[in-house]
N, C-alpha and C. Protein backbone atom coordinates (compact mmCIF):
# COMPACT_ATOMS: atom_id res chain seq x y z
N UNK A 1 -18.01 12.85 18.19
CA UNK A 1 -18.01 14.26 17.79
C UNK A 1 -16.58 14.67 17.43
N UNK A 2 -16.37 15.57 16.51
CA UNK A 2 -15.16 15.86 15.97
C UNK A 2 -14.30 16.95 16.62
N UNK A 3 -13.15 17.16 17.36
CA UNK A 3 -12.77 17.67 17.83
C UNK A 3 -11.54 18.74 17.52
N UNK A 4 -11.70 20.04 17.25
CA UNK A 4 -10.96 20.74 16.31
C UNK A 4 -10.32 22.06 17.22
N UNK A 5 -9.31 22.95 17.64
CA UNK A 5 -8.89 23.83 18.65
C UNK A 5 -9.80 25.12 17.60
N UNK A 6 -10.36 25.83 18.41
CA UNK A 6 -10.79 27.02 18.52
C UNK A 6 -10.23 28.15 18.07
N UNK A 7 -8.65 28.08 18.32
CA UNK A 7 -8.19 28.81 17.74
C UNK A 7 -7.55 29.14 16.71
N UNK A 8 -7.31 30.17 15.86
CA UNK A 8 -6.84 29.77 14.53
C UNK A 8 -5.41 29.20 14.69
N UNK A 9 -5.09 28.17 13.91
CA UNK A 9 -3.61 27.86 13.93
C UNK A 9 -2.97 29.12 13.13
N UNK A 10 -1.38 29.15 13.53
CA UNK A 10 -0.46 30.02 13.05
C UNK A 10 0.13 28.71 12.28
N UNK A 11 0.97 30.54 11.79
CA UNK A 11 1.52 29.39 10.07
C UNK A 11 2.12 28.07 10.44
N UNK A 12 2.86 28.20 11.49
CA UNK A 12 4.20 26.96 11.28
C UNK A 12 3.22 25.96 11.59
N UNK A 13 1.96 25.84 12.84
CA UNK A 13 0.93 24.39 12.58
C UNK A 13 0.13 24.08 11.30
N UNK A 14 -0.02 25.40 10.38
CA UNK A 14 -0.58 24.85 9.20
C UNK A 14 0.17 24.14 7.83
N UNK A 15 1.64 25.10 8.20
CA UNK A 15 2.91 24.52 7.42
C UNK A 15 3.11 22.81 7.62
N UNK A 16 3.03 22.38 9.46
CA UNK A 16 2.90 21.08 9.80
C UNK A 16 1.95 20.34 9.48
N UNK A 17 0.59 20.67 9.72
CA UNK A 17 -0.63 19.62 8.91
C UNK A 17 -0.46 19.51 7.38
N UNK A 18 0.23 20.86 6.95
CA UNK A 18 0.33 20.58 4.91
C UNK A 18 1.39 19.52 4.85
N UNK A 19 1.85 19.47 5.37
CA UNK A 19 3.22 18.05 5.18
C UNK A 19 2.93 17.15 6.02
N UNK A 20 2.42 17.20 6.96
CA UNK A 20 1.50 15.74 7.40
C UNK A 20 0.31 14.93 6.48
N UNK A 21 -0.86 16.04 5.91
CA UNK A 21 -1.17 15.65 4.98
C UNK A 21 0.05 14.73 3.66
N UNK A 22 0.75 15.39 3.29
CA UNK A 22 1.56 14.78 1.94
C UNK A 22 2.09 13.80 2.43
N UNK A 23 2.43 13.65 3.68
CA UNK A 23 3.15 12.12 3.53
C UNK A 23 1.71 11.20 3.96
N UNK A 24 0.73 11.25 4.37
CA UNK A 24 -0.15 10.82 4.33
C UNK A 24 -0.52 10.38 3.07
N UNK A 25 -0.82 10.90 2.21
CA UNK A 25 -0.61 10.94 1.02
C UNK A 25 -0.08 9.90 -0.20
N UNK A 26 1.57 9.74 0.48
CA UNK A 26 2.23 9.32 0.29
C UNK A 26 1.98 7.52 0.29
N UNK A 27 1.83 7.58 2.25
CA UNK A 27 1.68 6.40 2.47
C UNK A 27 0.19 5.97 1.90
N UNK A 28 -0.80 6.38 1.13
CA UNK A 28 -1.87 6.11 0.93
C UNK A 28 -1.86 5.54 -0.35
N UNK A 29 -1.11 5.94 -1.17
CA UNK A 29 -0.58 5.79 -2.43
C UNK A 29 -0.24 4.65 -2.65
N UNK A 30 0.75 4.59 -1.62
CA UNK A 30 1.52 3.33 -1.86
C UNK A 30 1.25 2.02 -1.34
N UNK A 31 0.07 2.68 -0.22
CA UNK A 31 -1.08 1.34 -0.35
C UNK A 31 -1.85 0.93 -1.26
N UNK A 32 -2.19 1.69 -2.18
CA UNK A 32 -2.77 1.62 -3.31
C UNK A 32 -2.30 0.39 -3.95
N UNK A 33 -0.58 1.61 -4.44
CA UNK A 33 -0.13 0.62 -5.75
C UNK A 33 0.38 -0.44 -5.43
N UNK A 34 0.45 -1.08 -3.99
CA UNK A 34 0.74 -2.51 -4.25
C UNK A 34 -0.22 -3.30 -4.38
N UNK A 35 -1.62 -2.42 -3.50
CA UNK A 35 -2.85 -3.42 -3.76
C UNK A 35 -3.31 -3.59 -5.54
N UNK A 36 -2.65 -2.63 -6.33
CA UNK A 36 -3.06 -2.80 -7.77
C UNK A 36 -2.26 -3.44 -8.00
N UNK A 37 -0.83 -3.75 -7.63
CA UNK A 37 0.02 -4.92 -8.31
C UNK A 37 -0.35 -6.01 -8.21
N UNK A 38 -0.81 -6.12 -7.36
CA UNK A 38 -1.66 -7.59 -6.82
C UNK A 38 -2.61 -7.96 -7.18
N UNK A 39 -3.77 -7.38 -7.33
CA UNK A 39 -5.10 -7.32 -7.65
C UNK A 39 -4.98 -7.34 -9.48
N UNK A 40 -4.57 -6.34 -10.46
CA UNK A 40 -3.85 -6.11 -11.56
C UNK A 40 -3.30 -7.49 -12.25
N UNK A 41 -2.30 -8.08 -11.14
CA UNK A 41 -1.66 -9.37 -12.02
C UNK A 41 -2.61 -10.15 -11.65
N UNK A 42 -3.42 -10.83 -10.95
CA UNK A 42 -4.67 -11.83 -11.07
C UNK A 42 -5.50 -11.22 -12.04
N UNK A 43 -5.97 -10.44 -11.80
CA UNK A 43 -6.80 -9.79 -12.90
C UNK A 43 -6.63 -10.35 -14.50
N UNK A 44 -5.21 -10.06 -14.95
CA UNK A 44 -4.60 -10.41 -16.32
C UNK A 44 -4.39 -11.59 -15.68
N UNK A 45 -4.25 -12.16 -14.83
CA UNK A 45 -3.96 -13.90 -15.15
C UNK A 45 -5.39 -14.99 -15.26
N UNK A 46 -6.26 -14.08 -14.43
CA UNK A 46 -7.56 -15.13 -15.21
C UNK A 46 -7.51 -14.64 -16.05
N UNK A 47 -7.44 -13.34 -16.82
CA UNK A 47 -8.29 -13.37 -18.40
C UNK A 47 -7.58 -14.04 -19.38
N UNK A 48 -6.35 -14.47 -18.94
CA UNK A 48 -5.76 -15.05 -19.48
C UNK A 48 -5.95 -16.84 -19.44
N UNK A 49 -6.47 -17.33 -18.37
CA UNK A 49 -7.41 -18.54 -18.31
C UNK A 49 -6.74 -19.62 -17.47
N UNK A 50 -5.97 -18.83 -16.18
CA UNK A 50 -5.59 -18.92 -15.23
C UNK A 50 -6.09 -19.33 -13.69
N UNK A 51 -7.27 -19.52 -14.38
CA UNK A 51 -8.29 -19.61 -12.89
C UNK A 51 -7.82 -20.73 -12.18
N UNK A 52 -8.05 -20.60 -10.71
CA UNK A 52 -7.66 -21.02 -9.47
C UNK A 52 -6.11 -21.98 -9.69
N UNK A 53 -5.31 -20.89 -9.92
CA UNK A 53 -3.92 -21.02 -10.23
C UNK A 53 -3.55 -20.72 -8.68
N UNK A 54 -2.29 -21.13 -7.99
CA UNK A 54 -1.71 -20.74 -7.11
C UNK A 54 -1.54 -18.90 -6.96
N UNK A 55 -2.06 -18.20 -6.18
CA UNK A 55 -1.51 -16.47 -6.13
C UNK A 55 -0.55 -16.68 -6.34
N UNK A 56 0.68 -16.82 -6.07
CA UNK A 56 2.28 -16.73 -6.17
C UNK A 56 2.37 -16.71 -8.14
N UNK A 57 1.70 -17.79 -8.02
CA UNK A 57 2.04 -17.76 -9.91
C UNK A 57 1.69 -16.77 -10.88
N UNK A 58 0.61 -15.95 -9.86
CA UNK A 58 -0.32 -14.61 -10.92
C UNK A 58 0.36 -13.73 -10.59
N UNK A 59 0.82 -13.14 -9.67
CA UNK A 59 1.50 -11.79 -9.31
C UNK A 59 2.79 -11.95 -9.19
N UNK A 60 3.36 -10.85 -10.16
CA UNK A 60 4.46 -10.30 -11.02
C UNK A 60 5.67 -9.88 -9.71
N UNK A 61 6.47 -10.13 -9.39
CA UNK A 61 7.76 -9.55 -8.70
C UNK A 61 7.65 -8.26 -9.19
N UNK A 62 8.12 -7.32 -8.35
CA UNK A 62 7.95 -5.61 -8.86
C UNK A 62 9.74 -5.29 -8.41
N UNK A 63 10.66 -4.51 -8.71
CA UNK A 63 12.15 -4.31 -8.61
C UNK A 63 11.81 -2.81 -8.38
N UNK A 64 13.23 -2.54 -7.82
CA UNK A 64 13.62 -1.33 -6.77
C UNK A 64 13.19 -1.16 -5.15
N UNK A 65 13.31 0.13 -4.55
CA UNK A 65 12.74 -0.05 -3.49
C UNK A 65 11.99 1.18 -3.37
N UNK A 66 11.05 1.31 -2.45
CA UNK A 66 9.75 2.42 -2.32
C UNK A 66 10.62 3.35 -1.03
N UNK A 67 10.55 5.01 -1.25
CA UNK A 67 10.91 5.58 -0.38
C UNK A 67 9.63 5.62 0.66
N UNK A 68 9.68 5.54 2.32
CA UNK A 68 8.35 5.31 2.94
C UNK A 68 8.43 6.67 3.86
N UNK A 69 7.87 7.58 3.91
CA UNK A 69 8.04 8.41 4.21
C UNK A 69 8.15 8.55 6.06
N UNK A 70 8.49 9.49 6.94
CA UNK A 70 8.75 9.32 8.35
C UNK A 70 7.96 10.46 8.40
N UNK A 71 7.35 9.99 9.51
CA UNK A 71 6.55 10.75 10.82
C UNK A 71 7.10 11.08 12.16
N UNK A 72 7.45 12.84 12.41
CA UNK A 72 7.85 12.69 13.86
C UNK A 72 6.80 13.90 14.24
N UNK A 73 7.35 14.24 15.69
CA UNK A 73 6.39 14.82 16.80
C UNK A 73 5.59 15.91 16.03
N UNK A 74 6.77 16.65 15.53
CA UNK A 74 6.48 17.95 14.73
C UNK A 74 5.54 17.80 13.98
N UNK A 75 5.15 16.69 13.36
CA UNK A 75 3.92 16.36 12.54
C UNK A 75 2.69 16.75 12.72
N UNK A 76 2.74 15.89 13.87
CA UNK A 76 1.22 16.21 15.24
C UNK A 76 0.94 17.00 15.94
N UNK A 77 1.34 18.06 15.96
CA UNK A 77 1.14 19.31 16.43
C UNK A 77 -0.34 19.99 16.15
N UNK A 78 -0.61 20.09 14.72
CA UNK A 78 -2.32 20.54 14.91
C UNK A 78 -3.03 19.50 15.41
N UNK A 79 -2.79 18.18 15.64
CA UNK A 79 -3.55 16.87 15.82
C UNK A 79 -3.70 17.25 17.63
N UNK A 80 -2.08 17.27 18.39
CA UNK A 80 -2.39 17.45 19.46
C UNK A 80 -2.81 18.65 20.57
N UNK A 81 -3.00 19.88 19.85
CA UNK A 81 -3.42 20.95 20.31
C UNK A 81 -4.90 21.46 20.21
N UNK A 82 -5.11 20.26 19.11
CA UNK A 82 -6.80 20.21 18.87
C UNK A 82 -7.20 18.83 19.62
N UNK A 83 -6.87 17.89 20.34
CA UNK A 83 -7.20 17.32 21.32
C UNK A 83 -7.85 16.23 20.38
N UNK A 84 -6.79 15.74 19.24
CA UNK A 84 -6.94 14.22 18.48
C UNK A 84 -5.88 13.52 18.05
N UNK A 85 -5.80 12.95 19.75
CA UNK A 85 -4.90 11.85 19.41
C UNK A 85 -5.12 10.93 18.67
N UNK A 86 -6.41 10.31 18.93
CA UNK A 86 -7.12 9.67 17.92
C UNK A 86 -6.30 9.53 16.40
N UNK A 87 -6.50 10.33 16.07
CA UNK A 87 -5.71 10.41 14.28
C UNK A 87 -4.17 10.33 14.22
N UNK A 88 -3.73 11.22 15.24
CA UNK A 88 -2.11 10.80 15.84
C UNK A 88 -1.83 9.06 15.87
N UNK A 89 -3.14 8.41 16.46
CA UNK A 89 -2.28 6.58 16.68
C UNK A 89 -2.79 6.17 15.31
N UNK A 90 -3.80 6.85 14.63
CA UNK A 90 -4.30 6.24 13.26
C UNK A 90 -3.06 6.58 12.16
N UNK A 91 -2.73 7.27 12.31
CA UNK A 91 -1.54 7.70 11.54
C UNK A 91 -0.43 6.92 11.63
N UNK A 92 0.12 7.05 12.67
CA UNK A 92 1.16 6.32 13.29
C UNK A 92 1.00 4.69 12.67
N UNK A 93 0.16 4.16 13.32
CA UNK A 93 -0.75 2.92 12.63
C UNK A 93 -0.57 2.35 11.46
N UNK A 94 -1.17 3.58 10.32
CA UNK A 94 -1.05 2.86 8.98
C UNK A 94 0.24 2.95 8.47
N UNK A 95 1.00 4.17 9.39
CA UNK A 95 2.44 4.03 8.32
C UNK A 95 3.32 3.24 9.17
N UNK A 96 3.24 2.59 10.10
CA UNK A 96 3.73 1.16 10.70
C UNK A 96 3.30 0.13 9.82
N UNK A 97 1.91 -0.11 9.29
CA UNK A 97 1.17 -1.50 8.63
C UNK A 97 2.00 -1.26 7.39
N UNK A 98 1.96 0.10 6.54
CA UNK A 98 2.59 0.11 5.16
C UNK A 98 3.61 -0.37 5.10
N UNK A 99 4.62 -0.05 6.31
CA UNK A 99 6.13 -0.06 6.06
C UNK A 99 6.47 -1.71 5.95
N UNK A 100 5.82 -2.45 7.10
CA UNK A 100 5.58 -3.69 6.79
C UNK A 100 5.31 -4.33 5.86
N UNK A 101 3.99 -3.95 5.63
CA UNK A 101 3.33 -4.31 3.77
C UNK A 101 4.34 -4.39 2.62
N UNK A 102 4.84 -3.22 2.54
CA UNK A 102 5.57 -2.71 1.64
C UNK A 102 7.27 -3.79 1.73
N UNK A 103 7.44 -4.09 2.97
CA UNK A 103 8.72 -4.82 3.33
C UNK A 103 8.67 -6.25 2.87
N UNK A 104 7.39 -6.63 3.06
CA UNK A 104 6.74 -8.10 2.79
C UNK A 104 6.82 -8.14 1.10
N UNK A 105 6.02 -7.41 0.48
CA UNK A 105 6.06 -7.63 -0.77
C UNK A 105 6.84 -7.13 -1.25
N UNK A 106 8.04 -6.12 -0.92
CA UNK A 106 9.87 -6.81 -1.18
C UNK A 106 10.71 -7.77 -1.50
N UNK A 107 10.15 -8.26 -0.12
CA UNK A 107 10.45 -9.77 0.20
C UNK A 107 9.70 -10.73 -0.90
N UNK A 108 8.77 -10.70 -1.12
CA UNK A 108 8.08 -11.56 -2.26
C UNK A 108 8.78 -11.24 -3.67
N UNK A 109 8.78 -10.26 -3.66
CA UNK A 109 9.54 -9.87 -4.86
C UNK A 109 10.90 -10.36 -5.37
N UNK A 110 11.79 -10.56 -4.46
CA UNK A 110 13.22 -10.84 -4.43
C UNK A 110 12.96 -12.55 -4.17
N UNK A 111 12.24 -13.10 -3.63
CA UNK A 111 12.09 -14.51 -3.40
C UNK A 111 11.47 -15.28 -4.64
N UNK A 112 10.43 -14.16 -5.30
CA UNK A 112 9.91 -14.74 -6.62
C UNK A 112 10.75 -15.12 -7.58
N UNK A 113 12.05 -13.76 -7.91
CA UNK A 113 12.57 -13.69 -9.30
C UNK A 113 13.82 -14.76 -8.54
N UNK A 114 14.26 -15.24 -7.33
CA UNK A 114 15.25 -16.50 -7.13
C UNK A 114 14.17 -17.27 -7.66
N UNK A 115 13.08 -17.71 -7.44
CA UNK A 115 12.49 -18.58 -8.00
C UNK A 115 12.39 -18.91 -9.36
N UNK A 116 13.01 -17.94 -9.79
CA UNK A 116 12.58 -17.79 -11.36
C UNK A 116 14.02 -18.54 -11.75
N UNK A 117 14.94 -17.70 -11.07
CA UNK A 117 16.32 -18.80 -11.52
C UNK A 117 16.45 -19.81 -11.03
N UNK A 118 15.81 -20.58 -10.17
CA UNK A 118 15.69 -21.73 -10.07
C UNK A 118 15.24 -22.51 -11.13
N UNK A 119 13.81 -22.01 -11.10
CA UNK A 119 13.12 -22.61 -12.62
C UNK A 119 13.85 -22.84 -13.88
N UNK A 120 14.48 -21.83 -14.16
CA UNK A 120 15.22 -21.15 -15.27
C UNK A 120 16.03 -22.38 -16.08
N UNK A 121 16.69 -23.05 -15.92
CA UNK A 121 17.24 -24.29 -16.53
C UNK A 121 16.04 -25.65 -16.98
N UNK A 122 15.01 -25.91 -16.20
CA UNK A 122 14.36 -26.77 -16.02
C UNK A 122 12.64 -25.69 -17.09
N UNK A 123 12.35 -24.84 -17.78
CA UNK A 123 11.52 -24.31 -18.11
C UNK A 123 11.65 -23.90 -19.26
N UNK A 124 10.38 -24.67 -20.13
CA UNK A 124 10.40 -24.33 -21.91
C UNK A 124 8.94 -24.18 -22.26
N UNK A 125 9.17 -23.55 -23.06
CA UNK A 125 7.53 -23.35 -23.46
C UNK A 125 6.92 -23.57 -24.51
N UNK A 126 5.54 -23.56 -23.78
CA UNK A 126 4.47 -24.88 -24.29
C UNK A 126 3.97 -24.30 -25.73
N UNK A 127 3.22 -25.07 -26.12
CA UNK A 127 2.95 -24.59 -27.89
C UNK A 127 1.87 -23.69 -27.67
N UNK A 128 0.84 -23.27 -26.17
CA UNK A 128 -0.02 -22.51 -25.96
C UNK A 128 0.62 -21.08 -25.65
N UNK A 129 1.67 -20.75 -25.98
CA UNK A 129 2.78 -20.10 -25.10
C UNK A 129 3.03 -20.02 -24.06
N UNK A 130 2.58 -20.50 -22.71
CA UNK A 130 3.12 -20.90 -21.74
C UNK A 130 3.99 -21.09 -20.98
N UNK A 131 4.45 -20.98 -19.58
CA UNK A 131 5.76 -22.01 -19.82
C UNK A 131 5.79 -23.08 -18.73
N UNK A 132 6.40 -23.99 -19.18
CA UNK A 132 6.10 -25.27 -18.75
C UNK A 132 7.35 -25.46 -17.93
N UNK A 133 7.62 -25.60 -16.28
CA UNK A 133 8.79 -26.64 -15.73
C UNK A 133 8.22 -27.81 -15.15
N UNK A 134 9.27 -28.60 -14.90
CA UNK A 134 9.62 -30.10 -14.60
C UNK A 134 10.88 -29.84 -14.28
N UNK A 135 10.78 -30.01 -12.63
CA UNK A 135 11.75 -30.08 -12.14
C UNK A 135 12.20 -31.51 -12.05
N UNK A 136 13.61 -31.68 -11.82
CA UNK A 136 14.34 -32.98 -11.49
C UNK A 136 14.12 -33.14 -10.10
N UNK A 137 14.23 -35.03 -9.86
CA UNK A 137 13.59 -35.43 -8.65
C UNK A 137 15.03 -34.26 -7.45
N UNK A 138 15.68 -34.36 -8.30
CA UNK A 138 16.93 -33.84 -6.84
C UNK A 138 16.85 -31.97 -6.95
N UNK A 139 15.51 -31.44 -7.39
CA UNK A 139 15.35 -30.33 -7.15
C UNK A 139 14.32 -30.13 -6.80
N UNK A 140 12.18 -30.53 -6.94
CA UNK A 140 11.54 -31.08 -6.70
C UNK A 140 11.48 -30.22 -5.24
N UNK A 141 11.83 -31.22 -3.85
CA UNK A 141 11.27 -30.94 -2.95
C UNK A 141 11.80 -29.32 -2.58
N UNK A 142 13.01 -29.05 -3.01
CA UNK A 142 13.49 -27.83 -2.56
C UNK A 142 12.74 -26.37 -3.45
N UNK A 143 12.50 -26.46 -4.40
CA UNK A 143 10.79 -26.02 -5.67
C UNK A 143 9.60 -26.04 -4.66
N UNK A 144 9.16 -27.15 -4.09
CA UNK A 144 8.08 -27.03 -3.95
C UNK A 144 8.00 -26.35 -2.15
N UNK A 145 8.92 -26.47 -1.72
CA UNK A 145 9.17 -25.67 -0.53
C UNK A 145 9.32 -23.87 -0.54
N UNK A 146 9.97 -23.73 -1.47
CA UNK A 146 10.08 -22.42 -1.90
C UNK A 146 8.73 -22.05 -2.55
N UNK A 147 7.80 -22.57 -2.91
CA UNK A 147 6.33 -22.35 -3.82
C UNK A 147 5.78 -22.00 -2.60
N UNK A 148 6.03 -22.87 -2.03
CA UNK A 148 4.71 -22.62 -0.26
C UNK A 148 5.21 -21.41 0.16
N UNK A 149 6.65 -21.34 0.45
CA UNK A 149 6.35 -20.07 1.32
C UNK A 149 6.04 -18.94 0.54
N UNK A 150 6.35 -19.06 -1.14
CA UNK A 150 5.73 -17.71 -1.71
C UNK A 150 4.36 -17.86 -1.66
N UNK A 151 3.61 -18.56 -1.62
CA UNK A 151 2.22 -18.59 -1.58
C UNK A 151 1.81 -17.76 -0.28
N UNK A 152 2.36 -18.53 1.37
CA UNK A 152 1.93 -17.85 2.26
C UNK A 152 2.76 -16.36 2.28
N UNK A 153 3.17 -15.98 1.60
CA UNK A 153 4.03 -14.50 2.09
C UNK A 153 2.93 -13.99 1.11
N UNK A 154 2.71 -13.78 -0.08
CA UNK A 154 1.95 -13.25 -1.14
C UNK A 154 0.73 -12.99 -0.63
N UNK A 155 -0.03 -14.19 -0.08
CA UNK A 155 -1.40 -14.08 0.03
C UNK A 155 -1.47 -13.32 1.48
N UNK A 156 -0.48 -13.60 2.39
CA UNK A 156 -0.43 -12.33 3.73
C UNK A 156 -0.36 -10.29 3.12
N UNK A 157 0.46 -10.56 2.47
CA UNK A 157 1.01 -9.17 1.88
C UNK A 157 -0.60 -9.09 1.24
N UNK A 158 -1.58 -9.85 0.26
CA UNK A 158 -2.77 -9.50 -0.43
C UNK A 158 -3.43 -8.79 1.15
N UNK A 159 -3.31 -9.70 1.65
CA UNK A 159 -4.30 -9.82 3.33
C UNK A 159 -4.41 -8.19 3.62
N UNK A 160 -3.05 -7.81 4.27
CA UNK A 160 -2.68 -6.70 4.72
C UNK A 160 -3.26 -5.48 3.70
N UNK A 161 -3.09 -5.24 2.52
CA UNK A 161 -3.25 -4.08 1.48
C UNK A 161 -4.34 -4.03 1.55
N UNK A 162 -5.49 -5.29 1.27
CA UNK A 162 -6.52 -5.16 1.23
C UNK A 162 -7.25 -4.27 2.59
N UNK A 163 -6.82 -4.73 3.74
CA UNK A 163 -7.67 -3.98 5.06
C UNK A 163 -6.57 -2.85 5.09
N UNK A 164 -5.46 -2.70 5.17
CA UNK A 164 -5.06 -1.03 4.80
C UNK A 164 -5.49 -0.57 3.85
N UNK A 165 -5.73 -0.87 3.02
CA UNK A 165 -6.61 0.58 1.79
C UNK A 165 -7.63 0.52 2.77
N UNK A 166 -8.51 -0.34 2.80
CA UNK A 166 -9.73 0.56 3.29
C UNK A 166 -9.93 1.32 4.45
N UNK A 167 -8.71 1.22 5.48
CA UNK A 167 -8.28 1.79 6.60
C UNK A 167 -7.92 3.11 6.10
N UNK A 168 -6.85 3.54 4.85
CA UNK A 168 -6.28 4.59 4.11
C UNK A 168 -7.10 5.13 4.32
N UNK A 169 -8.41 4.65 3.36
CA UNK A 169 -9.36 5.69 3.15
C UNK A 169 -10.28 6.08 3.89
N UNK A 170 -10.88 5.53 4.91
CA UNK A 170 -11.55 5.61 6.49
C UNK A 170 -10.23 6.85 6.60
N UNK A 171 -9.27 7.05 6.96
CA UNK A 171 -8.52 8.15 7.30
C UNK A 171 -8.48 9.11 6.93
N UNK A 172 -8.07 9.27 5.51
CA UNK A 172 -7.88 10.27 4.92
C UNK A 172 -9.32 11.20 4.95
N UNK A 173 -10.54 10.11 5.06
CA UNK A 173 -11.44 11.08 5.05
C UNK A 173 -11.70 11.88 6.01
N UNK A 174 -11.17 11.15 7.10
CA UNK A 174 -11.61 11.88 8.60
C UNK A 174 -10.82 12.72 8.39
N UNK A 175 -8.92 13.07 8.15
CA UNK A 175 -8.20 13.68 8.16
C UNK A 175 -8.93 15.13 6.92
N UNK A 176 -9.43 14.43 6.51
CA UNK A 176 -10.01 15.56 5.24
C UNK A 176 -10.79 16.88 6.34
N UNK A 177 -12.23 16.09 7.01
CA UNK A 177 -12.58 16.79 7.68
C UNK A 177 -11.95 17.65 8.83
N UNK A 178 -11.15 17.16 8.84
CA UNK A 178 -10.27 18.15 10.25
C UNK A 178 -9.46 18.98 9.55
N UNK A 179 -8.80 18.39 8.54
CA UNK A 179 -8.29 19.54 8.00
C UNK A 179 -8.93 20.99 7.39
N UNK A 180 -10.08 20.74 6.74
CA UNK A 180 -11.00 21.92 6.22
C UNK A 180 -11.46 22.61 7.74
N UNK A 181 -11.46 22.07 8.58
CA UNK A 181 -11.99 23.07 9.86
C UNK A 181 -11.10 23.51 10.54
N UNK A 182 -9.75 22.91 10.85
CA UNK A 182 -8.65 23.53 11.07
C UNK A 182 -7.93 24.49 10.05
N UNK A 183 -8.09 24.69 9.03
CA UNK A 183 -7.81 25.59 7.99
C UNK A 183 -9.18 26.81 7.68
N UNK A 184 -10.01 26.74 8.58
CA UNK A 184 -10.61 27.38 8.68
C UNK A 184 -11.76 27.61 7.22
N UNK A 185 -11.54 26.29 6.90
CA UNK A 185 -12.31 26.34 5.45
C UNK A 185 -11.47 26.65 4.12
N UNK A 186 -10.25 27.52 4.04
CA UNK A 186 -9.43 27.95 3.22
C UNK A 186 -8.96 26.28 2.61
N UNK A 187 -9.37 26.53 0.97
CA UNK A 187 -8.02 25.09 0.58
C UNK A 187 -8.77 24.62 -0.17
N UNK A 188 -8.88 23.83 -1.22
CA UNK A 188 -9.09 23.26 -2.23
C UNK A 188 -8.82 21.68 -1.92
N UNK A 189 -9.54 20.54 -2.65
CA UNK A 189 -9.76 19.37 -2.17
C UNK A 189 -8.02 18.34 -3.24
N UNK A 190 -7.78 17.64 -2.81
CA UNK A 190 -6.58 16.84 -2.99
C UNK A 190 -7.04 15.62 -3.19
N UNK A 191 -6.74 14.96 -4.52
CA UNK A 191 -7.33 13.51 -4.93
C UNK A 191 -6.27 12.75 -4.82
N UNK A 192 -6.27 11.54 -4.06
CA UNK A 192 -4.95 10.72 -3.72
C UNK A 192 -4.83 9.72 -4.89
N UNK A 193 -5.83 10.03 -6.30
CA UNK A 193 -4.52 8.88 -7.13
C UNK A 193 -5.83 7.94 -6.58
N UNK A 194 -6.60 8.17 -6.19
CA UNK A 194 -7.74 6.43 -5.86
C UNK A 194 -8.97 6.50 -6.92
N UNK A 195 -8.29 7.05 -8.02
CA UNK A 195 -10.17 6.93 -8.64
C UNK A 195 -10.39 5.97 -9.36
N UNK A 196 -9.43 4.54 -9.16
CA UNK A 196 -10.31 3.55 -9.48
C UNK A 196 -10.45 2.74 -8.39
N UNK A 197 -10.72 3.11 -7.47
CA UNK A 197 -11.28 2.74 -5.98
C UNK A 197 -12.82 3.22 -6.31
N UNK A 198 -14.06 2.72 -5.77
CA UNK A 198 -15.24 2.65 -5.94
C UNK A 198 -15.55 4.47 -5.25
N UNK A 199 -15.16 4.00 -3.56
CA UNK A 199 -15.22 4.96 -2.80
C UNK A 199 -13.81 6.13 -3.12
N UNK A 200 -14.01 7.16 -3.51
CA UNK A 200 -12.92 7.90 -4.00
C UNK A 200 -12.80 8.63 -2.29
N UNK A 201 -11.17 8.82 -2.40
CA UNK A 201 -10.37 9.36 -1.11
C UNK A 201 -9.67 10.82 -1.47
N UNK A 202 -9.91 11.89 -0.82
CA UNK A 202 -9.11 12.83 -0.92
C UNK A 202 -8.52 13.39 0.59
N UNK A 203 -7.70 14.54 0.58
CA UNK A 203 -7.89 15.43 1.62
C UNK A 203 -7.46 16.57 1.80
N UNK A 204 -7.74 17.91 2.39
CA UNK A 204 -7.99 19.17 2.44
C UNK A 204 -6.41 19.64 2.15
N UNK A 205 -6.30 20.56 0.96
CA UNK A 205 -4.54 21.17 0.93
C UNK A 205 -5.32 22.74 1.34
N UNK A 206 -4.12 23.45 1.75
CA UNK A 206 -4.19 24.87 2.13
C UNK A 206 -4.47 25.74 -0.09
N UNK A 207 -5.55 26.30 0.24
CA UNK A 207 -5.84 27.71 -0.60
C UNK A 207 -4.72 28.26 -1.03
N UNK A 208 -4.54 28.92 -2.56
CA UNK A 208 -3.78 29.83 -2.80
C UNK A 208 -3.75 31.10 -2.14
């Protein structure tokens, strides 16, 4: 059963759930777009005729870094006066898994494009346009060591996005509902950017 305080919140807890919502938001997003970077570059690498290619080889290194937004006490304030902690450790939760996620496929990112200058002397391309390396025997094992661990870091980072989105959105919906009853119904619905997700995700912003 859903558990919501009785009484109306005053502004500064509704000021706090509207910016708890947005970085929610935030972090939901950005579960998204790495699961589309990922999902996106396989996508274009079979149609391209790529099938059961190594992951590491289909998905693209992405450059810069993602701002991840912070959660403190002040956040949880309508969460803990309405007696749901519940959503307090769910929260807490996914923007711990993101920050990780997001750190990992960093890390893949910056490990890919060294890979690339590795390659980079030893790689020409094929008359299919392609590109073709052959490494030398005295580069070889140190190539194919660096391939493995991008394989296992890539396909962990796929791992993770995949069961956080659908965690995202298990949240946001619940968060949806608490928010429209803690706002007392006032507010208009908020689309997180998921509508090419099957199951579409939103959640409750405060009314003009």
């Amino acid at each position: 059963m859903t558990s919501v305080s009785t009484r109306p919140g005053n502004e500064h807890d509704r000021t706090s759930l509207l910016q708890t919502i947005l970085k929610v938001m935030q972090v939901s997003n950005g579960i998204y777009t790495i699961h589309r970077n990922i999902e996106g570059s396989v996508e274009n690498a079979r149609e391209q005729g790529a099938q059961g290619a190594p992951l590491w080889t289909m998905v693209h290194p992405v450059a810069g870094r993602t701002e991840i937004p912070k959660f403190d006490s002040s956040d949880f304030v309508p969460f803990a006066v309405s007696g749901r902690a519940d959503l307090i450790n769910r929260i807490i939760m996914i923007s711990n898994r993101y920050e990780a996620t997001e750190s990992g496929f960093r890390e893949y990112s910056e490990r890919r494009l060294s890979f690339q200058d590795l390659a980079g002397p030893y790689t020409t391309l094929g008359p299919s346009g392609q590109h073709m390396t052959a490494f030398p025997e005295d580069v070889a094992a140190q190539a194919q060591m660096r391939a493995y661990e991008l394989e296992q870091l890539i396909t962990q980072v796929r791992d993770f996005a995949n069961k956080d989105l659908e965690e995202s959105k298990s949240l946001c919906s619940d968060i949806d509902k608490f928010a429209k009853a803690y706002l007392k119904g006032k507010g208009g619905f908020v689309s997180l950017g998921l509508d090419e997700v099957k199951q579409d995700v939103g959640i409750a912003a405060a009314g003009h």
